[in-house]
N, C-alpha and C. Protein backbone atom coordinates (compact mmCIF):
# COMPACT_ATOMS: atom_id res chain seq x y z
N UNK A 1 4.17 55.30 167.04
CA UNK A 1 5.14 55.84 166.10
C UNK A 1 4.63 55.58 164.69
N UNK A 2 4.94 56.56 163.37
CA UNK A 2 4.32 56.47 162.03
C UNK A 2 5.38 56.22 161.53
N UNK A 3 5.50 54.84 160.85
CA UNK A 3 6.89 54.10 160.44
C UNK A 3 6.36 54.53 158.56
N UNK A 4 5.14 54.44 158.32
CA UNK A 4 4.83 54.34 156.79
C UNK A 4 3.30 55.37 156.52
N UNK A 5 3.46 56.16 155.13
CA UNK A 5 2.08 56.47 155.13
C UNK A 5 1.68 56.51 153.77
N UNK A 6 0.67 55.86 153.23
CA UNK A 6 -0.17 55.41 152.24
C UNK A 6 -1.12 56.10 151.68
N UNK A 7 -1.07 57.27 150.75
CA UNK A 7 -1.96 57.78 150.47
C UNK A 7 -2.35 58.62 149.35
N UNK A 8 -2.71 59.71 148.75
CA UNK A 8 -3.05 60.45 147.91
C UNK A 8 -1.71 61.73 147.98
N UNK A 9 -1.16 61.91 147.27
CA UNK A 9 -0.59 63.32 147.43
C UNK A 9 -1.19 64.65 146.97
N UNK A 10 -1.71 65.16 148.07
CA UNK A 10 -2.70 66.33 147.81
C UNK A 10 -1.18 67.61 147.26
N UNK A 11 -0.56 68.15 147.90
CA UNK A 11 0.30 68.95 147.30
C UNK A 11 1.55 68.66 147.85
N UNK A 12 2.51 69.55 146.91
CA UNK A 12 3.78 69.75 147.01
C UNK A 12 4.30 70.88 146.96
N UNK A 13 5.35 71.55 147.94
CA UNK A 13 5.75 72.83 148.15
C UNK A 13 7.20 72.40 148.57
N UNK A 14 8.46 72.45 147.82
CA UNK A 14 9.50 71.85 148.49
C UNK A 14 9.58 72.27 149.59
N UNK A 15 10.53 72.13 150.92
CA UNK A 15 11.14 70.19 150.64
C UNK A 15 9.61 69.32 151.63
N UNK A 16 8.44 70.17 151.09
CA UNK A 16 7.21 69.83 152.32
C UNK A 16 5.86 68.92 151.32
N UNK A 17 5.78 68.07 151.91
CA UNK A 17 4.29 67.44 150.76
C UNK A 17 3.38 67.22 151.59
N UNK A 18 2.12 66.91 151.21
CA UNK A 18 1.02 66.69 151.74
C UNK A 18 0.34 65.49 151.62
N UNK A 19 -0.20 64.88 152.60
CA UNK A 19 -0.47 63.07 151.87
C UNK A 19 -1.58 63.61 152.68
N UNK A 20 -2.74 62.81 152.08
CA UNK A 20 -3.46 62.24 152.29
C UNK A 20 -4.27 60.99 152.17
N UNK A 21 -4.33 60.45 153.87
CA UNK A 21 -4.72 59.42 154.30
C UNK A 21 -6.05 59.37 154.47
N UNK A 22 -7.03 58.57 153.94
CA UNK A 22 -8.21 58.77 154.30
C UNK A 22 -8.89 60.30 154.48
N UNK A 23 -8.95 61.00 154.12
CA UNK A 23 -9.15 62.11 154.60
C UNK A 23 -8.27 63.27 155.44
N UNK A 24 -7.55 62.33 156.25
CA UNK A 24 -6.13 63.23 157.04
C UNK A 24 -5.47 64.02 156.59
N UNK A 25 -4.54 64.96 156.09
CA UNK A 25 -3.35 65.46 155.47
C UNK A 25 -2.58 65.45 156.23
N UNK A 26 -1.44 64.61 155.97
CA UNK A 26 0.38 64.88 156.30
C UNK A 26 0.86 65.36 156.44
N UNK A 27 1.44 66.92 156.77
CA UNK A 27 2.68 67.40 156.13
C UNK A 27 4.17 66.34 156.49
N UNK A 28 4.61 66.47 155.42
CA UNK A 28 5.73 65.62 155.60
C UNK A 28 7.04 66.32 154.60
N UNK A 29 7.88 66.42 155.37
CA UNK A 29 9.40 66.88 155.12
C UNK A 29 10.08 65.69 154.25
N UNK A 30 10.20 66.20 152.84
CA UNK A 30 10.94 64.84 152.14
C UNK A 30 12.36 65.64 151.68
N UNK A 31 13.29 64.42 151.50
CA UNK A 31 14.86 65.30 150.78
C UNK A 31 14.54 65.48 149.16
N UNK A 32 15.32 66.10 148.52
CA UNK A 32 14.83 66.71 147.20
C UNK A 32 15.29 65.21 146.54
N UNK A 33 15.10 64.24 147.00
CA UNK A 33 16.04 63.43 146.21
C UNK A 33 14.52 62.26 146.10
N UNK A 34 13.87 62.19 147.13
CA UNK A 34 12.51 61.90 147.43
C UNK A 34 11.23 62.77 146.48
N UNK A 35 11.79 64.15 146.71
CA UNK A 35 10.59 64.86 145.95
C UNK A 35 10.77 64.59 144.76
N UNK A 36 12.03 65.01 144.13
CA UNK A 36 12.14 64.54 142.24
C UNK A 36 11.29 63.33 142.07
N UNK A 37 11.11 62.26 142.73
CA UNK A 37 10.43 60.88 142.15
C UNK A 37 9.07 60.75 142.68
N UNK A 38 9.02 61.73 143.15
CA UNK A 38 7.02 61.81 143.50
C UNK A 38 6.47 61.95 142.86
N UNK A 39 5.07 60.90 142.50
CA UNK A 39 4.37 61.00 141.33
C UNK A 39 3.22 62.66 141.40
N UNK A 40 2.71 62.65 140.45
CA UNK A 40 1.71 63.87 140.46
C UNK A 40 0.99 64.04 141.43
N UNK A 41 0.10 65.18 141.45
CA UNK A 41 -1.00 65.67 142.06
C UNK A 41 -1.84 64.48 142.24
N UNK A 42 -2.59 64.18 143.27
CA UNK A 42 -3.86 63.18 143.38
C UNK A 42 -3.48 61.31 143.10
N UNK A 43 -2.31 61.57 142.61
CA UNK A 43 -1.69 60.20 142.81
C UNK A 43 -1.55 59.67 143.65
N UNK A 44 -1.61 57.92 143.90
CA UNK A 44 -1.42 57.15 144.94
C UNK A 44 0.14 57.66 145.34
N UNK A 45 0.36 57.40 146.88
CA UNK A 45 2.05 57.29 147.11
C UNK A 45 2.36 56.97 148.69
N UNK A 46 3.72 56.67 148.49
CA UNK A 46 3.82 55.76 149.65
C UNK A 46 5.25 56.26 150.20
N UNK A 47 5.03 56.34 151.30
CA UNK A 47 6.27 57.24 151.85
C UNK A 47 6.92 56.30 153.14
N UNK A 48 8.20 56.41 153.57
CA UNK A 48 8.90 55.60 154.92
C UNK A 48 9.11 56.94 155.64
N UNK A 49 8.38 56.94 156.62
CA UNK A 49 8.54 58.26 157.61
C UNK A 49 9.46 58.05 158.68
N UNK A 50 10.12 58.81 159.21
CA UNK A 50 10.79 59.18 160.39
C UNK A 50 9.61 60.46 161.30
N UNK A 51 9.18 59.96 162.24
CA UNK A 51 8.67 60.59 163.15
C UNK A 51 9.38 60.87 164.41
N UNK A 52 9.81 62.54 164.12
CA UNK A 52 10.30 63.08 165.31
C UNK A 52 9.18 64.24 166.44
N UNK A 53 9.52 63.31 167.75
CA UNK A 53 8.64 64.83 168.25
C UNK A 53 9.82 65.51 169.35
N UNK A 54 9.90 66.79 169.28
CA UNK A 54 10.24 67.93 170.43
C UNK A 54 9.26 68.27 171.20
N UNK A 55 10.03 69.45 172.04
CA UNK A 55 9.11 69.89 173.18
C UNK A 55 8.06 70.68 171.81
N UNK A 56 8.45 71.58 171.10
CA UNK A 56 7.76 72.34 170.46
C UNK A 56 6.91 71.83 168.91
N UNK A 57 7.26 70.85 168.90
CA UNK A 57 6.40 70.36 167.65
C UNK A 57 6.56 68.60 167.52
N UNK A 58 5.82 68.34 166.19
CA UNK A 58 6.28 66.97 165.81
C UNK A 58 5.80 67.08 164.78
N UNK A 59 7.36 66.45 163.94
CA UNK A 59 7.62 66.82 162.26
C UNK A 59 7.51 65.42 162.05
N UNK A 60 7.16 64.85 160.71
CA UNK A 60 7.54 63.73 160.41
C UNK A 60 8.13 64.36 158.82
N UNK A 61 9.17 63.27 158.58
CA UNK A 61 10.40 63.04 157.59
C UNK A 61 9.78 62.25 156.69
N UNK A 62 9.87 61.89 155.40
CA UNK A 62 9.50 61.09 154.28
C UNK A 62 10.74 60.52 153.68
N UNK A 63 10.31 59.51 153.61
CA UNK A 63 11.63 58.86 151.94
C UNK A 63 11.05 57.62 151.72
N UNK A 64 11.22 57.99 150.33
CA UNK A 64 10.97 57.00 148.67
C UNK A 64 11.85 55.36 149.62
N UNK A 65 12.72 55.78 149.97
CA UNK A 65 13.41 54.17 150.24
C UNK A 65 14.05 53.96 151.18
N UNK A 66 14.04 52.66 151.72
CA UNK A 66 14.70 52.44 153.38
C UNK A 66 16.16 52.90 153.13
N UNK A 67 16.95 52.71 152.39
CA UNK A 67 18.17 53.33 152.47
C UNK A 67 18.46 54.84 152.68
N UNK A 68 17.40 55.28 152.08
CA UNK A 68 17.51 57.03 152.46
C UNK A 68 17.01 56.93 154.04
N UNK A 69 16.34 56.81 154.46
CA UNK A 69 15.55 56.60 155.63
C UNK A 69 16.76 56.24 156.53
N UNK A 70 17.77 55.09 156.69
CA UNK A 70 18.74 54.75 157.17
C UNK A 70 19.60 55.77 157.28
N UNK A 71 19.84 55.99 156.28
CA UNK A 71 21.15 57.41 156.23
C UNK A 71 20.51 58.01 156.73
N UNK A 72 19.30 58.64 156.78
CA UNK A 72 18.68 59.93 157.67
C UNK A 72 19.22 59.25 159.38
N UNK A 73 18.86 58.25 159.12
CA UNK A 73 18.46 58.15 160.95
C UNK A 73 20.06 58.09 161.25
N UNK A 74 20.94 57.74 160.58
CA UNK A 74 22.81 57.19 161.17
C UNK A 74 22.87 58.72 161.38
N UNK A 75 22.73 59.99 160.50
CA UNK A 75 22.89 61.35 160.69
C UNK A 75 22.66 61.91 161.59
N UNK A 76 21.20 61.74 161.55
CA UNK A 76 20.73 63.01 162.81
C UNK A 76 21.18 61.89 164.08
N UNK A 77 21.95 60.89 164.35
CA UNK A 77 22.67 59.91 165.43
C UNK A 77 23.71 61.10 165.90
N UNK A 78 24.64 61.96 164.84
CA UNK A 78 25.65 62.29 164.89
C UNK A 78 25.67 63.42 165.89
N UNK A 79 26.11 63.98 166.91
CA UNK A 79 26.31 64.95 167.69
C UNK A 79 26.45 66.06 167.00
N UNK A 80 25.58 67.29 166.54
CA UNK A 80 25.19 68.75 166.02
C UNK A 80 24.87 68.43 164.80
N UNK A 81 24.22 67.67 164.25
CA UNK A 81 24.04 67.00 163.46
C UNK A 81 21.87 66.91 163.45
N UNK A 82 21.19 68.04 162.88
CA UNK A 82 19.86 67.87 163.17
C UNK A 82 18.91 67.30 161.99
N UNK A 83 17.68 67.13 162.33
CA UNK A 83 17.05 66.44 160.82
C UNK A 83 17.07 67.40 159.86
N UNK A 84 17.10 68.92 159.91
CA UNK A 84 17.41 69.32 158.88
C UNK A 84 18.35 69.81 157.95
N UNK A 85 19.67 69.39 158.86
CA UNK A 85 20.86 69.20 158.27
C UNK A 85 21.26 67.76 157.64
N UNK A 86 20.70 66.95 158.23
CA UNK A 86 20.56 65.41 157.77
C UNK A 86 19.52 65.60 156.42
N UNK A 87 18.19 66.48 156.50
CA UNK A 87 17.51 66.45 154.99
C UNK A 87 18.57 67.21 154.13
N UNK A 88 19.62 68.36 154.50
CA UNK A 88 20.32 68.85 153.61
C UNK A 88 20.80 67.99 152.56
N UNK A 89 21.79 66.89 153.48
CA UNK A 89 22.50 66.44 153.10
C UNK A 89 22.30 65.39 152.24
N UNK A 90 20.93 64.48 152.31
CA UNK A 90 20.24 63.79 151.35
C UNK A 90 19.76 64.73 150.16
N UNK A 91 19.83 65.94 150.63
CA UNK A 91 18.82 66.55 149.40
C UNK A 91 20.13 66.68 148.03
N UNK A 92 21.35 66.89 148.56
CA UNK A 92 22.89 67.41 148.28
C UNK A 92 23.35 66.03 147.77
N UNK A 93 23.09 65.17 148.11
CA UNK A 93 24.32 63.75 147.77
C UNK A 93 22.49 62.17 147.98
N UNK A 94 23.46 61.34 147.00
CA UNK A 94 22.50 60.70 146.75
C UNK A 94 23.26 60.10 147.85
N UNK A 95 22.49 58.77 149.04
CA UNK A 95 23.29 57.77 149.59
C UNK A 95 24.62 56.88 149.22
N UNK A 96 24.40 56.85 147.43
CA UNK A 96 25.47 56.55 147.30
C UNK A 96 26.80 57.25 147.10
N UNK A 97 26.59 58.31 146.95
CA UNK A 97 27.57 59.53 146.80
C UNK A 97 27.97 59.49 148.62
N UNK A 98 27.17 59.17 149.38
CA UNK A 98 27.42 59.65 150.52
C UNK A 98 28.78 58.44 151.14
N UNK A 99 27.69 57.41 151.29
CA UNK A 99 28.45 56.00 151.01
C UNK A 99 30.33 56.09 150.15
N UNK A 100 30.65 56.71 149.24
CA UNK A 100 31.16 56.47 148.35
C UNK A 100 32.48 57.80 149.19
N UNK A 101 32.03 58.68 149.83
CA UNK A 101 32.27 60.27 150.25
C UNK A 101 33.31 59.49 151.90
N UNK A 102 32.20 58.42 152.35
CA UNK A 102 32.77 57.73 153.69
C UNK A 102 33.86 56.81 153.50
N UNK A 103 33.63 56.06 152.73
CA UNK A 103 34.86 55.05 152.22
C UNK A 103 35.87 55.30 151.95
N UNK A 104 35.89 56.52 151.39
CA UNK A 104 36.75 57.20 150.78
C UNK A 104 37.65 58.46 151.23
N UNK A 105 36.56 58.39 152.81
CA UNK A 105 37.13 59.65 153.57
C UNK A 105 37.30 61.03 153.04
N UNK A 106 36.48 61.24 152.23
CA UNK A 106 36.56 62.25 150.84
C UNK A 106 35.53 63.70 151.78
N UNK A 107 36.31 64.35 152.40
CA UNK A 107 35.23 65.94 152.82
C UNK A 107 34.87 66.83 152.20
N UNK A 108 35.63 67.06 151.23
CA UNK A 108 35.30 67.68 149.70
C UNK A 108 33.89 67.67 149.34
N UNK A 109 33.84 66.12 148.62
CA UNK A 109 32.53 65.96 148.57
C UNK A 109 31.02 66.36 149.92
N UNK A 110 31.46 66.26 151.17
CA UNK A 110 30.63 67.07 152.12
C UNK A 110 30.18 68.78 152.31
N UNK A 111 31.26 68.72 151.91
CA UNK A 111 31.57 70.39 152.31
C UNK A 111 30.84 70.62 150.90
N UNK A 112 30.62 70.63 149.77
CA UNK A 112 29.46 71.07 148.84
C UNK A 112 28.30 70.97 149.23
N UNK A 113 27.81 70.83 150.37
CA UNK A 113 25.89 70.44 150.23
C UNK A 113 26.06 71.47 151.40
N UNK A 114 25.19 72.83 151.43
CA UNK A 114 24.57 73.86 151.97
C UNK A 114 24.62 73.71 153.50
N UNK A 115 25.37 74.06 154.05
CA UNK A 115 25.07 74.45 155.92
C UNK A 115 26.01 73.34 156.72
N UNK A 116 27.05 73.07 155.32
CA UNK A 116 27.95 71.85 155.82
C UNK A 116 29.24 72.46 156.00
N UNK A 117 30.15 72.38 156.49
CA UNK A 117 31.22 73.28 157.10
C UNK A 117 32.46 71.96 156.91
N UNK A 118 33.64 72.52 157.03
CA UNK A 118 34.61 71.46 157.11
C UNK A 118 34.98 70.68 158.19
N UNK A 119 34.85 71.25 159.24
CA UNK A 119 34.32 70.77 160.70
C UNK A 119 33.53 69.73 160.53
N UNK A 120 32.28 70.29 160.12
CA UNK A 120 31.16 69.18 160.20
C UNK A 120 31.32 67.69 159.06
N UNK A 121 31.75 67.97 158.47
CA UNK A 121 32.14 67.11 157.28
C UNK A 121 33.22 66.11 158.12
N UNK A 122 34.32 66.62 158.38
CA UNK A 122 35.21 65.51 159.20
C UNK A 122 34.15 64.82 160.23
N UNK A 123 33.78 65.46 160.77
CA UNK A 123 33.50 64.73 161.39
C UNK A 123 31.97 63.49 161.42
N UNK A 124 31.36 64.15 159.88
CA UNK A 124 30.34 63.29 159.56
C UNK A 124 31.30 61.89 159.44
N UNK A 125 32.09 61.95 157.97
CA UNK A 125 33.09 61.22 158.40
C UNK A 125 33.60 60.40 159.17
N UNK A 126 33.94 60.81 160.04
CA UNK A 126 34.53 60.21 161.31
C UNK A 126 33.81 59.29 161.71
N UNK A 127 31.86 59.87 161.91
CA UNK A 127 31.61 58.73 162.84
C UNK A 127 30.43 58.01 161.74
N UNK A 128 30.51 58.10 160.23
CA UNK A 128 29.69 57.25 159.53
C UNK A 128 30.70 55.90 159.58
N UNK A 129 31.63 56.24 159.33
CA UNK A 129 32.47 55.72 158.53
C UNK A 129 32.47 53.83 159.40
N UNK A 130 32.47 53.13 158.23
CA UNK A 130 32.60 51.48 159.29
C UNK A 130 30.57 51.28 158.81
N UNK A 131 29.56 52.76 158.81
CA UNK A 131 28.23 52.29 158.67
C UNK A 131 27.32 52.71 157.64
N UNK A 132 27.39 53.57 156.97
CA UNK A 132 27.19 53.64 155.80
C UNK A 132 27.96 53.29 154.59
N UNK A 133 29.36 53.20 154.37
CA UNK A 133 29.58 52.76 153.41
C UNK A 133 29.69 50.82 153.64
N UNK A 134 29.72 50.54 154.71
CA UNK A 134 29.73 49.29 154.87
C UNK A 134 28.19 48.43 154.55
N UNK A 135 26.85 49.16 154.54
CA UNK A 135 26.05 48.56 154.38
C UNK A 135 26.14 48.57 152.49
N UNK A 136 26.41 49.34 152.24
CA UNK A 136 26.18 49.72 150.45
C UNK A 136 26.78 48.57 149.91
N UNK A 137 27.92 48.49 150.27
CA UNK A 137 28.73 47.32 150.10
C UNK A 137 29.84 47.69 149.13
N UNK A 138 30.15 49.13 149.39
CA UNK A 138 31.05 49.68 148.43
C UNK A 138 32.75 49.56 149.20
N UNK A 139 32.78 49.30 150.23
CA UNK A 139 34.03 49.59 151.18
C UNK A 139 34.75 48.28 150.38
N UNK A 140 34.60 47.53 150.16
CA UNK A 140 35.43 46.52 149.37
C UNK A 140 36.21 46.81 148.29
N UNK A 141 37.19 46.00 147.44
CA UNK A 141 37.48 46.20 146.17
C UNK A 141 38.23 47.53 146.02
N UNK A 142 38.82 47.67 144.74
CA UNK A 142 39.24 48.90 144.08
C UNK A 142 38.45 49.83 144.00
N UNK A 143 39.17 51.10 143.52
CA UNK A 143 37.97 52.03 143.44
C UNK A 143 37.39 52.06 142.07
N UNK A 144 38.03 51.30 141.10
CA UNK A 144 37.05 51.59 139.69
C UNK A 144 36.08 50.37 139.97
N UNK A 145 36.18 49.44 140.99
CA UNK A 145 35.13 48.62 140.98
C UNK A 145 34.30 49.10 141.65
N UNK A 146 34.61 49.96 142.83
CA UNK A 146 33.72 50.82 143.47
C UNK A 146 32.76 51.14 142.93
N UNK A 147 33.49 51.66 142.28
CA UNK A 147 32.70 53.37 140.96
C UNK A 147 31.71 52.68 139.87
N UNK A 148 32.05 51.36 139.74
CA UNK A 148 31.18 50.48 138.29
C UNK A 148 30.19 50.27 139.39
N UNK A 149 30.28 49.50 140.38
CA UNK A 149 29.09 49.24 140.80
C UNK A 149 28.45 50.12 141.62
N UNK A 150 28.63 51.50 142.16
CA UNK A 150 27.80 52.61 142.48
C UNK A 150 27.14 52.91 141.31
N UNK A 151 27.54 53.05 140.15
CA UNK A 151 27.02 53.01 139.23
C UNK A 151 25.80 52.54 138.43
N UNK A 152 26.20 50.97 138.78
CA UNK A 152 25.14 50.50 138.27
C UNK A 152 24.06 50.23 139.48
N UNK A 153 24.19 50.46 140.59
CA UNK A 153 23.47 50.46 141.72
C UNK A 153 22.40 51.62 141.36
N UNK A 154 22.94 52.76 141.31
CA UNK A 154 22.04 53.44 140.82
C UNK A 154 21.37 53.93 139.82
N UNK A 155 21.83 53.25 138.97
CA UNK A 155 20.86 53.19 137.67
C UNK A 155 19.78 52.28 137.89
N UNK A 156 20.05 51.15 138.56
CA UNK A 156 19.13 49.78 139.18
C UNK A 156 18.21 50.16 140.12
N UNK A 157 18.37 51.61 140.96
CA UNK A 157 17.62 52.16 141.46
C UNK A 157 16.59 53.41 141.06
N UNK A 158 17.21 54.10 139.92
CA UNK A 158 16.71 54.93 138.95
C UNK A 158 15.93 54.42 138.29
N UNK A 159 15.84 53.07 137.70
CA UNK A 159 15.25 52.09 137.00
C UNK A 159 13.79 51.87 138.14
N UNK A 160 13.64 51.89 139.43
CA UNK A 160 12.52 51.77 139.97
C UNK A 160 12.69 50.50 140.82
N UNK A 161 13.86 49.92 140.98
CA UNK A 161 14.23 49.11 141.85
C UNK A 161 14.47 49.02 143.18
N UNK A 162 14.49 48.76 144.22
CA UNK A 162 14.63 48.38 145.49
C UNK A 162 16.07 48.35 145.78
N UNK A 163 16.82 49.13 146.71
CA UNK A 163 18.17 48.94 147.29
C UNK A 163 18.51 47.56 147.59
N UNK A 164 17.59 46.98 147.94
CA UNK A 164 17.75 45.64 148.08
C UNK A 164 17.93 44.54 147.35
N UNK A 165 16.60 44.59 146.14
CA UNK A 165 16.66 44.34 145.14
C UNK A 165 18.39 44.38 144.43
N UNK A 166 18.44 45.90 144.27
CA UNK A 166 19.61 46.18 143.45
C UNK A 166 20.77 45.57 144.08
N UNK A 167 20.73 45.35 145.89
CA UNK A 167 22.36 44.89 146.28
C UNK A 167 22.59 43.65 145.79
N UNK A 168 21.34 43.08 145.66
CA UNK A 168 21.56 41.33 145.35
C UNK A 168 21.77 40.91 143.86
N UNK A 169 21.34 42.04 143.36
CA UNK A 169 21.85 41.51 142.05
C UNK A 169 23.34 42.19 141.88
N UNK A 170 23.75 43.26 142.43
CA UNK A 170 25.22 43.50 142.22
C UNK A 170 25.92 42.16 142.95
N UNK A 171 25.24 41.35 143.88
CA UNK A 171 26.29 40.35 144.64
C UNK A 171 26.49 39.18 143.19
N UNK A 172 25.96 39.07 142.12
CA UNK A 172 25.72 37.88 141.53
C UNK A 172 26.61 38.66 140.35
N UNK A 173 26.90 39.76 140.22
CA UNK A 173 27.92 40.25 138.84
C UNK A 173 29.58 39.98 139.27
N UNK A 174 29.84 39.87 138.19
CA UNK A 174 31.56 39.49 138.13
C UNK A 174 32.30 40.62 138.41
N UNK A 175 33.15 41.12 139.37
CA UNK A 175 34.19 41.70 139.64
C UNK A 175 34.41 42.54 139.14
N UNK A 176 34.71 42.44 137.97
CA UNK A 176 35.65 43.86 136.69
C UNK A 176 34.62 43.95 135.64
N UNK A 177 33.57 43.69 135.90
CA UNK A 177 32.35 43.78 135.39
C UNK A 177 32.15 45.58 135.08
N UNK A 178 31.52 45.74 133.35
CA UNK A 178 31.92 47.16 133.00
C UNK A 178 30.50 47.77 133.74
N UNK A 179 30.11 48.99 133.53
CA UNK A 179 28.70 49.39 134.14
C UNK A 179 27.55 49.47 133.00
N UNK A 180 28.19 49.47 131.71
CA UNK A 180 26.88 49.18 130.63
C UNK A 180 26.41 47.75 130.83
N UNK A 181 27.10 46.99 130.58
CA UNK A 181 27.62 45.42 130.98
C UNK A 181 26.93 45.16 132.08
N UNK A 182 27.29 45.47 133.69
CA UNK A 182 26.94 44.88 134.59
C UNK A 182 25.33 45.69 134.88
N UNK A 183 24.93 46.44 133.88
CA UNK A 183 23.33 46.82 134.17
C UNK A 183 22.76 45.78 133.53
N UNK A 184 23.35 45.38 131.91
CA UNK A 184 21.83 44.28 131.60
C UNK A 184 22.45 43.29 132.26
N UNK A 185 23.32 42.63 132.65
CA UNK A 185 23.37 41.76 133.28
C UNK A 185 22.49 41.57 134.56
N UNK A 186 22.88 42.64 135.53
CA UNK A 186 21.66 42.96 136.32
C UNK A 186 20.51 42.88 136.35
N UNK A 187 19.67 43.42 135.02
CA UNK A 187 18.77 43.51 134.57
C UNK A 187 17.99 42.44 134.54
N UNK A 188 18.80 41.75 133.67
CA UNK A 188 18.37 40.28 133.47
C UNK A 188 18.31 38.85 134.60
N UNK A 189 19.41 39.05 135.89
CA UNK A 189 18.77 38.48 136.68
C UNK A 189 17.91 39.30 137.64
N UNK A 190 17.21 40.34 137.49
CA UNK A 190 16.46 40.71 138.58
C UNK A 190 14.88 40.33 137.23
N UNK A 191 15.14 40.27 136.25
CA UNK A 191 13.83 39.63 135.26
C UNK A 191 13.16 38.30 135.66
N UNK A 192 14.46 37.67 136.25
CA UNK A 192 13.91 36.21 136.55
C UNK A 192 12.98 36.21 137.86
């Protein structure tokens, strides 16, 4: 199985890139949320693959970060639910929007991302719910505390940070903590 791949990015053609490994080329299926942060042509880059094979092919999946990678794999878990309705839906909603969409039981927000139906939305819903918003760590608290720290989660991740990185420093900010506020705060213990 190809858990990671390390290499040159020869091209890009959404939502499809090309790595090259030693000489090899990739094609690899990334969500648009992956492609926006891919560096240039001939640049080093480093991708978390999902390798699926069928009777008729074998695709492998890309993402910038284990949290996208996670949400891919809880998705295509879901019954009619395939990897390229699962790349839709990353390409449509950041994890934390998604996260934020489950907690909140919110279908609205589903039913905007392309080939998603209201059907399908309940019932993404239905069976994320308890596992994606529970890892984010947003299911807690109010919702403006919600909302401050999705916030600054993803600015902490926009910033070039690690989901991980970023959860641990949201565990060390104060409560009613604002989101200009709880970024340099953030900031400053992920400096140390």
């Amino acid at each position: 199985m190809i858990g990671r791949l390390q290499g040159t990015l020869a091209d890009k053609n959404p939502p499809q890139v090309l790595v090259d490994c030693h000489g090899v080329g990739y094609e690899v299926d990334v969500p648009m949320s992956t492609f926006y942060n891919l560096p240039g042509l001939g640049e080093p880059v480093t991708l978390l693959i999902h390798f699926v094979v069928r009777e008729d092919a074998q695709v492998l999946f890309g993402f910038a970060t284990a949290s996208e990678r996670e949400a891919f794999r809880q998705l295509i878990r879901i019954s009619g639910v395939g990897p390229r309705t699962a790349l839709s839906v990353l390409s449509g909603m950041s994890v934390a929007d998604i996260a934020q969409a489950v907690t909140a039981q919110d279908a609205s927000r589903l039913v905007k991302v392309p080939g998603i139906g209201k059907k399908t939305a309940e019932r993404l819903l239905l069976e994320l719910k308890g596992k994606i918003g529970a890892d984010i760590g947003l299911a807690g608290g109010g919702a403006a505390t919600s909302d401050a720290q999705a916030d600054i989660l993803q600015a902490l991740v926009a910033l070039g940070y690690s989901d991980k990185e970023a959860q641990a420093s949201l565990k060390a900010l104060p409560k009613d903590v604002g989101v200009s506020e709880g970024i340099k705060l953030a900031l400053k213990s992920l400096a140390k």
